[in-house]
Protein backbone atom coordinates (compact mmCIF):
# COMPACT_ATOMS: atom_id res chain seq x y z
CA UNK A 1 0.00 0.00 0.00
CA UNK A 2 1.78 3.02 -1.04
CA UNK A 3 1.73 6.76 0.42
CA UNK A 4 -0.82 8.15 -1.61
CA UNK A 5 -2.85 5.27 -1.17
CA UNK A 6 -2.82 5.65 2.56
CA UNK A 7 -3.62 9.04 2.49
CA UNK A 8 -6.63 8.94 0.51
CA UNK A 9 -7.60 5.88 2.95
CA UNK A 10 -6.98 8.19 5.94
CA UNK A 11 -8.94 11.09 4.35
CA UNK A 12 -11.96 9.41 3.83
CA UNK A 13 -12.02 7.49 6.61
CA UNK A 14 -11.82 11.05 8.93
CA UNK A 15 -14.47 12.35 6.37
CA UNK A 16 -16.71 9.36 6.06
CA UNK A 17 -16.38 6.87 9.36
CA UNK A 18 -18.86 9.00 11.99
CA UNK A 19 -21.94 6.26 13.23
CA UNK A 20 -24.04 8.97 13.44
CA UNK A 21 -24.69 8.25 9.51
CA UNK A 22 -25.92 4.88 10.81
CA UNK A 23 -29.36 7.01 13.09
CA UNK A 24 -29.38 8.91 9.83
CA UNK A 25 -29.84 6.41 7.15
CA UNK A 26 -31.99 4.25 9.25
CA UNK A 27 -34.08 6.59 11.80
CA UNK A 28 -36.66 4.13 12.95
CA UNK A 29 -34.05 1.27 13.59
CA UNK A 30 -31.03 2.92 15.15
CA UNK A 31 -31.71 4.19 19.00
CA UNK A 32 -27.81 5.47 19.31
CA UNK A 33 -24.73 5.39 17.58
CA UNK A 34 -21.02 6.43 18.55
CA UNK A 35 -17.32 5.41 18.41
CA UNK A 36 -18.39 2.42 21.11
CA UNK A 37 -21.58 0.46 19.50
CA UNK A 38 -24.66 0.89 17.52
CA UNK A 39 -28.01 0.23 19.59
CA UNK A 40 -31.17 -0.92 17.67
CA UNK A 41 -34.69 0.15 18.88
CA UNK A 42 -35.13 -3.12 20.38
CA UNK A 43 -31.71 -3.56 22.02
CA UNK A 44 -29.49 -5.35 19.63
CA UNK A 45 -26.40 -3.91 20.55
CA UNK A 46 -23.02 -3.88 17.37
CA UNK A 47 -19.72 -2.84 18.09
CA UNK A 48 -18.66 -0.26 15.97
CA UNK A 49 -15.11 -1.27 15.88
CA UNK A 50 -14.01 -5.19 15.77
CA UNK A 51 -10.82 -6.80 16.92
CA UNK A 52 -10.29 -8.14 13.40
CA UNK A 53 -6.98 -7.20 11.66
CA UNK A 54 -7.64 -4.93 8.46
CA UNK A 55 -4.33 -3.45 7.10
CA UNK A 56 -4.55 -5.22 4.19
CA UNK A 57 -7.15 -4.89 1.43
CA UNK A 58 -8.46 -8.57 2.24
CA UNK A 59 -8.33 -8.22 5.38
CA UNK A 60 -10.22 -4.85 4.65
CA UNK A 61 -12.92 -6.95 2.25
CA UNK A 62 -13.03 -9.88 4.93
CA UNK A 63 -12.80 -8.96 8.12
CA UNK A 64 -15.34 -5.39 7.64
CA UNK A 65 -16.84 -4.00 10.90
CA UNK A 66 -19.01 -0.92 11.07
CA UNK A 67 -16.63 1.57 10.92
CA UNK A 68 -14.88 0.28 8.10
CA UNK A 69 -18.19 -0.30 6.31
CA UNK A 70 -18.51 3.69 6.22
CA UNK A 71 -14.98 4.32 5.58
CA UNK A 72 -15.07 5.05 2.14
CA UNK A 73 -17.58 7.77 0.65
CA UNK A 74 -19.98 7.33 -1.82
CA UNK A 75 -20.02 10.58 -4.20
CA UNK A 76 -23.71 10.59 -4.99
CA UNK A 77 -24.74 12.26 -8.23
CA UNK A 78 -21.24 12.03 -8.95
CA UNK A 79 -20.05 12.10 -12.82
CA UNK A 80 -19.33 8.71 -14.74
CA UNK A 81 -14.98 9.15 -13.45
CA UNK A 82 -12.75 5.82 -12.96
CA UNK A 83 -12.55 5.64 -9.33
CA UNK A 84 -9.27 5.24 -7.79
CA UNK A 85 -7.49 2.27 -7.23
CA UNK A 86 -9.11 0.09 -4.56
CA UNK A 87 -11.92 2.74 -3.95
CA UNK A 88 -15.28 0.81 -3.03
CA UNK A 89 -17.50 2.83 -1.35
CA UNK A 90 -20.49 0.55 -0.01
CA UNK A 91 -18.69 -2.92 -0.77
CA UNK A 92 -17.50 -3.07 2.11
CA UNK A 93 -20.07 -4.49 4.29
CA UNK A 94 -20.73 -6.00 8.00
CA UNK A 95 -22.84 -8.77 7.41
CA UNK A 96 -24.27 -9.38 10.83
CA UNK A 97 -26.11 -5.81 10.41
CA UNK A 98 -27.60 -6.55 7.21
CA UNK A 99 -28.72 -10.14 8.44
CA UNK A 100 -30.41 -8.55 12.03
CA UNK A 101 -32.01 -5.41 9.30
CA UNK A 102 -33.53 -7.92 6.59
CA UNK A 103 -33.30 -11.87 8.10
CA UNK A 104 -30.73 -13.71 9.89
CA UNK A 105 -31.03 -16.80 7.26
CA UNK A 106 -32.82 -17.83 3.71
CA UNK A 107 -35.66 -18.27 5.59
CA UNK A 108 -35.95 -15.38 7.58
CA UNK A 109 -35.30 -13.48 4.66
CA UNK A 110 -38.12 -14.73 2.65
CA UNK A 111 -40.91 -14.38 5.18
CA UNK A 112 -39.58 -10.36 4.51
CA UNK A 113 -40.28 -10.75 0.59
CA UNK A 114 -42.83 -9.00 -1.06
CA UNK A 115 -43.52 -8.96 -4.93
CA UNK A 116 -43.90 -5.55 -6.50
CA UNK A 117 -44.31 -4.54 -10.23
CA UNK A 118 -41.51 -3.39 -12.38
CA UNK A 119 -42.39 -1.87 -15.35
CA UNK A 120 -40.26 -2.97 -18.93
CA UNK A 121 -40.83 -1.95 -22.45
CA UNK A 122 -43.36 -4.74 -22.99
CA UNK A 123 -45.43 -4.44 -20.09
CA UNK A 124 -43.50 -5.24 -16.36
CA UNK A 125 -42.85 -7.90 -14.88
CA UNK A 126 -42.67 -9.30 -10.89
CA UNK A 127 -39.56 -8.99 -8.70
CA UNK A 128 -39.20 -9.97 -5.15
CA UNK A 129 -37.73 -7.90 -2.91
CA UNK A 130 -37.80 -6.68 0.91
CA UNK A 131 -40.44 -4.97 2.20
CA UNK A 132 -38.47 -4.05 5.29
CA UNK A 133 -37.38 -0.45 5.59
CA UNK A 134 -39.61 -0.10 2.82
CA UNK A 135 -37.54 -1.07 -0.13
CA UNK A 136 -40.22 -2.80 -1.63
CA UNK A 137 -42.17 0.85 -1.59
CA UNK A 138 -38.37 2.68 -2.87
CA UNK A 139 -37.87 -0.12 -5.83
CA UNK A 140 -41.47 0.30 -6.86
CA UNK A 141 -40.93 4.09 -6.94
CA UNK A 142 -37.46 3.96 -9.21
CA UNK A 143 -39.51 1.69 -11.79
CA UNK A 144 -41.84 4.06 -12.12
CA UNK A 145 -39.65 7.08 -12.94
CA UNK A 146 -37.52 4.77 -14.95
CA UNK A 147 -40.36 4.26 -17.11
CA UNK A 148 -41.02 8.08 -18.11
CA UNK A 149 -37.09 8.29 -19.23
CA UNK A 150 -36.44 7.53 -23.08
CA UNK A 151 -36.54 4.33 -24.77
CA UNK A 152 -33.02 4.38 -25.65
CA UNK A 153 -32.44 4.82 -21.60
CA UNK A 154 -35.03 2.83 -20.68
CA UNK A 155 -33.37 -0.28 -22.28
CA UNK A 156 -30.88 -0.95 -19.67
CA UNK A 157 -33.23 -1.34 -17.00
CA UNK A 158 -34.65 -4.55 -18.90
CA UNK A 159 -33.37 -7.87 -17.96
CA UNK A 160 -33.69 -7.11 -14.33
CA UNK A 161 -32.77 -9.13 -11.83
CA UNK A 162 -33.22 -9.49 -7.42
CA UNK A 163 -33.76 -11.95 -4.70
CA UNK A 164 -31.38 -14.80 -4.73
CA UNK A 165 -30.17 -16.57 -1.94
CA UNK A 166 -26.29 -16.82 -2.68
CA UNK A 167 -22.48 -15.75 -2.09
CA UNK A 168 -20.57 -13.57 -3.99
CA UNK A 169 -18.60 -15.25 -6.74
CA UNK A 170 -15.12 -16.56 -5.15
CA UNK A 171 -15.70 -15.85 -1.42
CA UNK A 172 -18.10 -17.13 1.03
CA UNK A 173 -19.46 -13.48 1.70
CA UNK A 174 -23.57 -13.36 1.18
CA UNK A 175 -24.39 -11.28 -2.22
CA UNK A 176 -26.85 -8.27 -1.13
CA UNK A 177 -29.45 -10.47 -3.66
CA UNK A 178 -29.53 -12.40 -0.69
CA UNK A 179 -31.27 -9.78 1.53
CA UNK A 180 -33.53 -8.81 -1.25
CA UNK A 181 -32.37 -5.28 -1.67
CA UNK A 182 -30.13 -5.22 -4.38
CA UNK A 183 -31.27 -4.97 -8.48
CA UNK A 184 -28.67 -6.43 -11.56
CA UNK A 185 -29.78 -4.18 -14.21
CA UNK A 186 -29.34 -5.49 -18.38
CA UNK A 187 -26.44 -8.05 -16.77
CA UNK A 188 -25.61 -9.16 -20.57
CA UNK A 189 -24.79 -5.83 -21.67
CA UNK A 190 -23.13 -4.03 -18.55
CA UNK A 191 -19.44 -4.43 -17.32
CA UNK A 192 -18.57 -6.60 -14.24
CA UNK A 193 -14.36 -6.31 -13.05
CA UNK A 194 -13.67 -10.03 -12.56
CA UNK A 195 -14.18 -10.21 -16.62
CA UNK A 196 -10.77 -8.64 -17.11
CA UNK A 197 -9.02 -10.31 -13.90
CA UNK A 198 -9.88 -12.10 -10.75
CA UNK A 199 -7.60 -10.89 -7.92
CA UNK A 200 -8.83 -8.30 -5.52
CA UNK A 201 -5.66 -6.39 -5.58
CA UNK A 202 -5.51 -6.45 -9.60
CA UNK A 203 -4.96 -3.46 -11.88
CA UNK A 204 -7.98 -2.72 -13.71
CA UNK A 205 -9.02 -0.42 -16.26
CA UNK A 206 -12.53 1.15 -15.98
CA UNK A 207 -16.00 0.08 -18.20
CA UNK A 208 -19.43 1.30 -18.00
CA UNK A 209 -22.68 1.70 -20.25
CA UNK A 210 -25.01 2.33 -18.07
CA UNK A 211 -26.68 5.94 -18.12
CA UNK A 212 -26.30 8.20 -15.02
CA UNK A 213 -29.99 9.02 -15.95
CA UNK A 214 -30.98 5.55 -14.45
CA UNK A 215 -28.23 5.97 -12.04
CA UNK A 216 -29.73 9.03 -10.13
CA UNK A 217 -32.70 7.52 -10.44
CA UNK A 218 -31.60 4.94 -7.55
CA UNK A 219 -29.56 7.21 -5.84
CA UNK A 220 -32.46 9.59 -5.11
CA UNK A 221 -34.18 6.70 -3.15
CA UNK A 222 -30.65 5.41 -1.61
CA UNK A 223 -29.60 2.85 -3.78
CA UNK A 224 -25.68 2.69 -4.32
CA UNK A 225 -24.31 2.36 -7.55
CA UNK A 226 -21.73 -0.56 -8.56
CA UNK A 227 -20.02 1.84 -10.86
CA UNK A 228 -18.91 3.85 -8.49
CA UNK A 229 -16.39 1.02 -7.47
CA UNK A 230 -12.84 0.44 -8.83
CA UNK A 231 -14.34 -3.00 -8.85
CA UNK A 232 -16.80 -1.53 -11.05
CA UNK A 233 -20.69 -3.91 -11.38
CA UNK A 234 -22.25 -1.65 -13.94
CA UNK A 235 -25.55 -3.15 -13.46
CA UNK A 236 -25.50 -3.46 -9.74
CA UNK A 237 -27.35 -1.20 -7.69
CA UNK A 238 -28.32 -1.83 -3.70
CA UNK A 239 -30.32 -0.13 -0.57
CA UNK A 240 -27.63 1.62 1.41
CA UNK A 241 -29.20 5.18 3.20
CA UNK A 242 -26.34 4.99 5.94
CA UNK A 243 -23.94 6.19 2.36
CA UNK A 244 -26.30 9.43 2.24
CA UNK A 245 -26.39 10.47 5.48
CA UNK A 246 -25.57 13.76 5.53
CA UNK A 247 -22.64 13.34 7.94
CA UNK A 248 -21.39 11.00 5.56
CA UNK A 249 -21.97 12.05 1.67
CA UNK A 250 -19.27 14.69 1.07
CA UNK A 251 -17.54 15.13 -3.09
CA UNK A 252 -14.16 13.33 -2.74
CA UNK A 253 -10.84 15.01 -3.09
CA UNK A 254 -9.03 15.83 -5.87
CA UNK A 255 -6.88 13.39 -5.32
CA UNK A 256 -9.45 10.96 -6.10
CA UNK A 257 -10.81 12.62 -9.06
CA UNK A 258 -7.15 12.22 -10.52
CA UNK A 259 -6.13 8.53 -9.51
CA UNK A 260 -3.91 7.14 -7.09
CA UNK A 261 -1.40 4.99 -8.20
């Protein structure tokens, strides 16, 4: 990990990492929040810092604990820029939280899913997604403005896909499908970064095709954006209102804008 690398990483983290975002991207879940713990409404308490190691980048990936999960910030309504190297805001994720917000298993999970409408250029079609903390209400919102955008826009919403009960290819780490609150978008035409290598810790160039229009779209309603990622997803979007808390959405640095290397 070199200098500018670890500058960037300290940066963000002093900009980004405050659990307050936590009581602001989730209001009727999170009682209290600081450097300590995170308190749900009906007691479950999370540290917000783990023992786990996490120098590395793996260890980073692997081992992610509250804090780390808000580490990086997400640069909502952002322009379509390669984001610097190993710059993930969002992918970095504490699993236990997302399994107490949406079910702790496959089955818990499902007795949360609710089918809503999406709409396509043909008709719509059914997807099944969480109705807790009202993403089933969000998604169903986002298909509908989708739907007034162009034709030539509207065509890489098609193809859409949600709920699946999986891991993420090459790890054991649950997908965000799994949870029901993440939406692939035209997966046979967008970009995905383990096409041009598989290593975490890989050089990569930068793809996309997918219109911002659609983009903002999802952001509005607090959906991340894959494509903000130096492991870019193109068509991956996912719930994530902790990102646009306002103590934690801030533009990133020049430093980003240009690259680290």
């Amino acid at each position: 990990m070199n200098f500018r690398w670890t500058l960037l990483l300290s940066y963000t983290t002093l900009l980004s990492a405050n659990p307050e975002c936590f009581q602001q991207g989730y209001p009727d879940l999170v009682r209290f929040a600081n450097e300590t713990s995170i308190t749900l409404n009906d007691g479950t308490t999370f540290p917000y810092h783990t023992a786990s190691p996490k120098a590395s980048w793996d260890e980073r990936i692997n081992n992610t604990d509250l804090s780390t999960q808000l580490s990086q910030s997400y640069d909502a309504g952002g322009i379509d820029t390669p984001p610097a190297y190993l710059f993930d805001p969002g992918r970095l994720r504490y699993q236990p939280f997302f399994q107490k917000l949406y079910g702790k298993d496959k089955k818990a999970i499902e007795a949360n899913l609710v089918t809503i409408q999406w709409p396509t250029l043909k008709g719509s079609t059914k997807l099944r997604v969480n109705r807790m903390q009202g993403v089933d209400k969000k998604l169903f919102l986002i298909g509908q403005e989708i739907a007034k955008l162009p034709k030539s826009q509207r065509i890489w919403a098609e193809g859409v896909c949600t709920y699946e009960y999986r891991v993420i290819k090459d790890t054991d780490r649950l997908s965000m499908h799994s949870f029901g609150i993440a939406v692939d978008l035209a997966p046979t035409k967008t970009q995905y970064w383990k096409d041009e290598s598989p290593s975490e810790t890989a050089k990569i160039g930068y793809k996309n095709t997918m219109p911002l229009s659609i983009v903002r779209i999802f952001e509005k309603y607090g959906f991340i954006w894959g494509g903000r990622w130096y492991h870019y997803d193109t068509m991956h979007f996912e719930y994530r209102p902790e990102l646009f808390a306002p103590k934690c959405v801030s533009k990133i640095p020049a430093l980003y804008q240009q690259g680290v290397q």
